[in-house]
N, C-alpha and C. Protein backbone atom coordinates (compact mmCIF):
# COMPACT_ATOMS: atom_id res chain seq x y z
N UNK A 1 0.84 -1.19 0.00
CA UNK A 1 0.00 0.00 0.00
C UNK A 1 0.88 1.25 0.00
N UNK A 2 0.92 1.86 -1.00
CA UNK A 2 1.65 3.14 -0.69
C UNK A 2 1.07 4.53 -0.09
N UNK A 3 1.75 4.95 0.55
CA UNK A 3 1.27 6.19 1.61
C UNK A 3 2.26 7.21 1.54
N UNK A 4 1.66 8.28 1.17
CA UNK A 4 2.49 9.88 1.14
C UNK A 4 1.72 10.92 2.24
N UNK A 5 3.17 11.15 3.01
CA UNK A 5 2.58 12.08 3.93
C UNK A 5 3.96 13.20 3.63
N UNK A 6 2.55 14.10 3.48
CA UNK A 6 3.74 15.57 3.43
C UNK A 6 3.20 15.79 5.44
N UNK A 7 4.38 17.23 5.63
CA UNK A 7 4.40 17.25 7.08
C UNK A 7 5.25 18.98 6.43
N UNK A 8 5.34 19.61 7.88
CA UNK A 8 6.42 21.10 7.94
C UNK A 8 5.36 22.05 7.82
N UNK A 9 3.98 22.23 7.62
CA UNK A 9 3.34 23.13 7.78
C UNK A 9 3.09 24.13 8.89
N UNK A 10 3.49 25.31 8.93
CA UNK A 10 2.74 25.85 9.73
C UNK A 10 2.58 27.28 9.78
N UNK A 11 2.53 28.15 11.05
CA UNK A 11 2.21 29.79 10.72
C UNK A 11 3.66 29.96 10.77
N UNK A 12 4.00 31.20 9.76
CA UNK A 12 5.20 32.13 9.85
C UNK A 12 4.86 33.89 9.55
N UNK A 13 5.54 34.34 9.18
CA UNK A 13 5.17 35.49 8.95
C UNK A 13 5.67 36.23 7.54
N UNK A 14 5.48 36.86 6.46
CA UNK A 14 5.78 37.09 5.35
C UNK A 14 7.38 36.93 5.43
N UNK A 15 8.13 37.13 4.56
CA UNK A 15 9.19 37.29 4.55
C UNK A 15 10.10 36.30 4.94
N UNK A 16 9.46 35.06 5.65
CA UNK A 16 10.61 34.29 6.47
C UNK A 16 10.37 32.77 4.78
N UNK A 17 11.03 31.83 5.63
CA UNK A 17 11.46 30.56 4.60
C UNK A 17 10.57 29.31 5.78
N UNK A 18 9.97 28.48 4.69
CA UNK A 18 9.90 27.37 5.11
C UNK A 18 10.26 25.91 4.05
N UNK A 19 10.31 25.19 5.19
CA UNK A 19 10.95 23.83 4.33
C UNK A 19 9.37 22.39 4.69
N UNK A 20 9.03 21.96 3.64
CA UNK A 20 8.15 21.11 3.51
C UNK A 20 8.23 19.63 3.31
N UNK A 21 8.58 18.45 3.77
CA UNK A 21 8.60 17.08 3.78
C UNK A 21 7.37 16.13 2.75
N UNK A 22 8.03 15.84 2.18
CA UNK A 22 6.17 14.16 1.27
C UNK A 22 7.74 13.25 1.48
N UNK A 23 7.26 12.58 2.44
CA UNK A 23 7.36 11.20 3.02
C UNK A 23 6.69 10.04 2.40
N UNK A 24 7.55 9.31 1.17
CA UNK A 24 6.27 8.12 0.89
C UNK A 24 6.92 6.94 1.11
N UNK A 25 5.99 5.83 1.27
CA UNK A 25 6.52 4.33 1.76
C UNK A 25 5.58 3.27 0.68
N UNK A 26 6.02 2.31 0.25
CA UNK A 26 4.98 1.31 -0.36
C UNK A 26 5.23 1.77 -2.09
N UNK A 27 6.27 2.30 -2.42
CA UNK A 27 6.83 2.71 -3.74
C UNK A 27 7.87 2.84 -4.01
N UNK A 28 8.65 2.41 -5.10
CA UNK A 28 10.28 2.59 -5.62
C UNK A 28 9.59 4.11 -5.56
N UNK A 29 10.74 4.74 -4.92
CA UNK A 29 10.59 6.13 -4.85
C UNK A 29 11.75 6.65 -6.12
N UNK A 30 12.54 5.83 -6.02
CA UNK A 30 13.59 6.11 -6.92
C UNK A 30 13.29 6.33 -8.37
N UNK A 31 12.28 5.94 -8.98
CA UNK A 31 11.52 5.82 -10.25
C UNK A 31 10.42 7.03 -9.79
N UNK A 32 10.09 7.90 -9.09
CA UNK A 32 8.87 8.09 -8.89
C UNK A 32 9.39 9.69 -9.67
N UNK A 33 8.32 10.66 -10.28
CA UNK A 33 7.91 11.88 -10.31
C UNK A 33 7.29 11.99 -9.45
N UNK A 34 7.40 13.38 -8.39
CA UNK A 34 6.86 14.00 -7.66
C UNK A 34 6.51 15.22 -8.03
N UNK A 35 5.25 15.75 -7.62
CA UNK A 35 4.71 16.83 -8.14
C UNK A 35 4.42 17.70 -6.67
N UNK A 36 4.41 18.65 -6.33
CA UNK A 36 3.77 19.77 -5.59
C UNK A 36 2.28 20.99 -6.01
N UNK A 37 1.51 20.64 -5.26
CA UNK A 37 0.39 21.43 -5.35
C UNK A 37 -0.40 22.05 -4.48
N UNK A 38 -1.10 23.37 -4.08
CA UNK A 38 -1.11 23.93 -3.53
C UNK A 38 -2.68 24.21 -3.54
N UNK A 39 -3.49 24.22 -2.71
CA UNK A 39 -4.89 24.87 -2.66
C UNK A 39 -5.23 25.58 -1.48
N UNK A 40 -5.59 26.80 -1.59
CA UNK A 40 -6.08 27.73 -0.98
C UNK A 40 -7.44 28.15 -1.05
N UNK A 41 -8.04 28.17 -0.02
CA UNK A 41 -9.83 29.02 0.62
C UNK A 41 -10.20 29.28 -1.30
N UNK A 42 -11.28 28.91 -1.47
CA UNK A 42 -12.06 29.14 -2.34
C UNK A 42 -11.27 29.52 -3.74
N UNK A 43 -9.93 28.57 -4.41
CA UNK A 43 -9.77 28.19 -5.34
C UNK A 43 -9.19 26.95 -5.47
N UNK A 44 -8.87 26.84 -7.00
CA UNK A 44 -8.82 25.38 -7.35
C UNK A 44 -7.55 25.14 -6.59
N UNK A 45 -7.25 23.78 -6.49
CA UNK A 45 -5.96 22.96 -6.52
C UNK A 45 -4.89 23.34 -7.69
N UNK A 46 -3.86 23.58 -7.12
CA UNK A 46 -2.87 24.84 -8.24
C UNK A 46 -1.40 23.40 -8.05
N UNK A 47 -1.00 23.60 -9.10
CA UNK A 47 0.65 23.09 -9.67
C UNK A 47 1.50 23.94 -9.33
N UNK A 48 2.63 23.29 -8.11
CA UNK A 48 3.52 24.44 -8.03
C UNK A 48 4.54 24.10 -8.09
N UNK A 49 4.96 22.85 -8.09
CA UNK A 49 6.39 22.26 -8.66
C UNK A 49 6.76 20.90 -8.62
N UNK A 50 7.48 20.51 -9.55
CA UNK A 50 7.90 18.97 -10.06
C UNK A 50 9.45 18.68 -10.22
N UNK A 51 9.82 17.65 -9.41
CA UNK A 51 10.90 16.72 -9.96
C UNK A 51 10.70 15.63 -10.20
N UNK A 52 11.51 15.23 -11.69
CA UNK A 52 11.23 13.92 -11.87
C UNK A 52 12.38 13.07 -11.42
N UNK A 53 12.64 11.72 -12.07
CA UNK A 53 13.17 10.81 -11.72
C UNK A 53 14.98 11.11 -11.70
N UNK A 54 14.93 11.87 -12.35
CA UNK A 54 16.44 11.94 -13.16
C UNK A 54 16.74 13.89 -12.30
N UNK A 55 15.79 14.23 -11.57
CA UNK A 55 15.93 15.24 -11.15
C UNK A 55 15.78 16.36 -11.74
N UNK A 56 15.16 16.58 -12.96
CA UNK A 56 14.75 17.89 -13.46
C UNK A 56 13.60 18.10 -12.93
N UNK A 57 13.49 19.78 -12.64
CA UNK A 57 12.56 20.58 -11.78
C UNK A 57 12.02 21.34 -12.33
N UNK A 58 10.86 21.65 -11.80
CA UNK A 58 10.26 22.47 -12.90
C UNK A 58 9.10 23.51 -12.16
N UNK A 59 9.07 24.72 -12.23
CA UNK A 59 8.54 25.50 -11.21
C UNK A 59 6.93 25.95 -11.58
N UNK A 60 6.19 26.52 -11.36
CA UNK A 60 4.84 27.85 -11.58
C UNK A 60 5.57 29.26 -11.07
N UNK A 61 4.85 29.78 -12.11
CA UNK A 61 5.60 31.20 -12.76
C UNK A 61 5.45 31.92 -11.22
N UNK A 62 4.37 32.28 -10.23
CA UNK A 62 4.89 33.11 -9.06
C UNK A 62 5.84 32.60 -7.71
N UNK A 63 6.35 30.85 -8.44
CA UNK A 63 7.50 30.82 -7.34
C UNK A 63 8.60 30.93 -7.55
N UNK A 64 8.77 30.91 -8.75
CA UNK A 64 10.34 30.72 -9.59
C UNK A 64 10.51 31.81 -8.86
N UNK A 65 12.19 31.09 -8.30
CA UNK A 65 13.49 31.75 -7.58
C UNK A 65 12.81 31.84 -6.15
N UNK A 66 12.28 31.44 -5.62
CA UNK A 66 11.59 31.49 -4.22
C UNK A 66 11.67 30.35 -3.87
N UNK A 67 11.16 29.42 -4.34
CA UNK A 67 10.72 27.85 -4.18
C UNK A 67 11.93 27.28 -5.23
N UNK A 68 12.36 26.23 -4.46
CA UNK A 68 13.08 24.80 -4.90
C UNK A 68 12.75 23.04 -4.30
N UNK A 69 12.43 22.46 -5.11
CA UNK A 69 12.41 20.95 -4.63
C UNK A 69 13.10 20.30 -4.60
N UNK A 70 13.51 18.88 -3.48
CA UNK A 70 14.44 18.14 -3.97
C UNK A 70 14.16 17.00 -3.63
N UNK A 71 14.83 15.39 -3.88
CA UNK A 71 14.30 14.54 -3.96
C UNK A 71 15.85 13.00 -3.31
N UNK A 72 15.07 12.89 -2.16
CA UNK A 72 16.36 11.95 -1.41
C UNK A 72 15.59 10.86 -1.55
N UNK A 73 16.68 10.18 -2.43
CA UNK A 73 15.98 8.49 -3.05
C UNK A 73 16.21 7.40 -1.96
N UNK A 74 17.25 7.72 -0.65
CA UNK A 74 17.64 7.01 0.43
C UNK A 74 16.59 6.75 1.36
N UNK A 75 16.13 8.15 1.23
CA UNK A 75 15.03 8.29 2.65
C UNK A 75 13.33 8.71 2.10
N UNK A 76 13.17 8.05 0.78
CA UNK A 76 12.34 8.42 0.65
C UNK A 76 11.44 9.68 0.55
N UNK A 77 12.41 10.85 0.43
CA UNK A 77 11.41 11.56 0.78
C UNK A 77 11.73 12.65 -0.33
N UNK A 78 11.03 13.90 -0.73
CA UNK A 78 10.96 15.17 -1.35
C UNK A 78 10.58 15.91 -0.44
N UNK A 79 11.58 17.38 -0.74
CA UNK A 79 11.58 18.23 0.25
C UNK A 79 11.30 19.91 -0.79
N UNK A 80 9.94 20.60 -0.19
CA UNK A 80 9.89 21.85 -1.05
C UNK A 80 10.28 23.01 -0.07
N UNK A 81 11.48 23.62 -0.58
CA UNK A 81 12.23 24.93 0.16
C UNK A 81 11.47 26.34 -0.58
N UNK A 82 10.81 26.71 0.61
CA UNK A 82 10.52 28.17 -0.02
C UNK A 82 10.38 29.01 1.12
N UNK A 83 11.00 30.16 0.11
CA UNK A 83 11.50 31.42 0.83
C UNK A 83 11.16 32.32 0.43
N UNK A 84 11.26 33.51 1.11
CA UNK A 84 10.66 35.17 0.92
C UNK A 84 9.07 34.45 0.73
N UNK A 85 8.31 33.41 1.90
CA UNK A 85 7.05 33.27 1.80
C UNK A 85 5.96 34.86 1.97
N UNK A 86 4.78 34.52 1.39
CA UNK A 86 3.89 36.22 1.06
C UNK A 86 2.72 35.78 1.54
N UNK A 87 1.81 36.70 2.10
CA UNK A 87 0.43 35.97 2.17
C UNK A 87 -0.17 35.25 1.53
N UNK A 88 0.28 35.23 0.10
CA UNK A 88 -0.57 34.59 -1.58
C UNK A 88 -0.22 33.16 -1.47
N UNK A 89 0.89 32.77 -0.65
CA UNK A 89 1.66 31.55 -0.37
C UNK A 89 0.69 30.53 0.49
N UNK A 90 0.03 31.52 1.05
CA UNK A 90 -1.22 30.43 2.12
C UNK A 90 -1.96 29.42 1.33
N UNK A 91 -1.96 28.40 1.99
CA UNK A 91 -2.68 27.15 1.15
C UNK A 91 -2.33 25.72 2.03
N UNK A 92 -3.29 25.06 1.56
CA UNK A 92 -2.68 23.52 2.39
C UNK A 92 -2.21 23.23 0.85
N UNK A 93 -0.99 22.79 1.32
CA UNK A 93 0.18 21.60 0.35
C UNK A 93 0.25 20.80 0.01
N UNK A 94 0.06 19.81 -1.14
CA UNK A 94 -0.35 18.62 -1.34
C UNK A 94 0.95 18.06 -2.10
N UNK A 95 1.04 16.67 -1.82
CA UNK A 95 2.50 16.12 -2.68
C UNK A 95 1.77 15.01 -3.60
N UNK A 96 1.99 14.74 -4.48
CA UNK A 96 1.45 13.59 -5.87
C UNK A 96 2.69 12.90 -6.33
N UNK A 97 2.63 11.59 -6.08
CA UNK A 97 3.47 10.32 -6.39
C UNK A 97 2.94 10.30 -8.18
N UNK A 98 3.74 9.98 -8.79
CA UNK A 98 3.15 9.33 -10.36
C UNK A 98 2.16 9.89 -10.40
N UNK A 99 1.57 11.20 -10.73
CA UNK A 99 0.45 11.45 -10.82
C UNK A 99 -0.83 10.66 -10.45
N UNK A 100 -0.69 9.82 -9.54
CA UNK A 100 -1.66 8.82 -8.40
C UNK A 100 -1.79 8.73 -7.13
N UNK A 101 -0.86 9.05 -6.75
CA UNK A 101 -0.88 8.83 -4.82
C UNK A 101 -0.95 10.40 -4.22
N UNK A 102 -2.31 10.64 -3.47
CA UNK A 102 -1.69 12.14 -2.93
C UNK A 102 -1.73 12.17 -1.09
N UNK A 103 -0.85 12.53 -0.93
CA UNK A 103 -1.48 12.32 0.51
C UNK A 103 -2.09 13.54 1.12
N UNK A 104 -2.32 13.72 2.32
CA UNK A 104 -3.83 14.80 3.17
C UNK A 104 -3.50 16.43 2.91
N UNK A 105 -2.22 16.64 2.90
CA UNK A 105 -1.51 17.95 2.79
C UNK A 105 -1.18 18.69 3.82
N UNK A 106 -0.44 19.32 4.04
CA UNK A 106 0.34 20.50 5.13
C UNK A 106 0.04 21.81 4.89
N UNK A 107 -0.49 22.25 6.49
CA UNK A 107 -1.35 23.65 6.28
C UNK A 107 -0.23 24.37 6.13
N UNK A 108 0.19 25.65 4.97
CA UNK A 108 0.73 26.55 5.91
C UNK A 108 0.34 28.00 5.54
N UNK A 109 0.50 28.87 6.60
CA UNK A 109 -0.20 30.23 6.63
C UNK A 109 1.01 31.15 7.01
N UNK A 110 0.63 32.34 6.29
CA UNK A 110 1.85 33.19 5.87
C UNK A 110 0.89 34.46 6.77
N UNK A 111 1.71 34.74 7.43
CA UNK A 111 0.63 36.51 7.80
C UNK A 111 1.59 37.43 7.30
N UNK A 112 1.05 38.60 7.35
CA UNK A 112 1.78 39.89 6.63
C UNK A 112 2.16 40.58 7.84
């Protein structure tokens, strides 16, 4: 059974950096694309960044140079670094295995 849990959510305040965990088990992670997505209060579920297998990354146009992902094939896990967070940044976080597995998501809230 595979299971993805992202985790690292929480309140900060504009301007500071946070770092985000998708923890998955029950999958060659090593083969896997991981995707990052983001939904916030009364819009859709948004694409905010991808590495694939071989490690190319690939961003959405208001994080580039803010946000970076990365992907430890040892420990299973992908990690999304973002910094100079803004209020617009608020959203629970969602991580996607192979475009199939998502797990519950990580709140996090940015105040100004």
């Amino acid at each position: 059974q595979v299971r993805v849990v992202e985790s690292g959510g929480r309140l900060v305040q504009a301007g500071e950096s946070l770092r985000l965990s998708c923890t998955v088990s029950g999958f060659n992670f090593k083969i896997a694309t991981v995707k990052w997505f983001r939904q916030s209060p009364e819009k859709e579920r948004e694409w905010v960044a991808t590495i694939t297998a071989d490690g190319t990354t690939s961003f959405e146009d208001s994080v580039k140079g803010r946000f970076s992902v990365s992907k430890n094939n040892a420990w299973n896990r992908s990690q999304l670094q973002m910094n100079n967070l803004s209020p617009a940044d608020t959203a629970v976080y969602y991580c996607n295995i192979v475009d199939r597995f998502w797990g519950k998501g990580t709140q996090v809230i940015v105040s100004a």
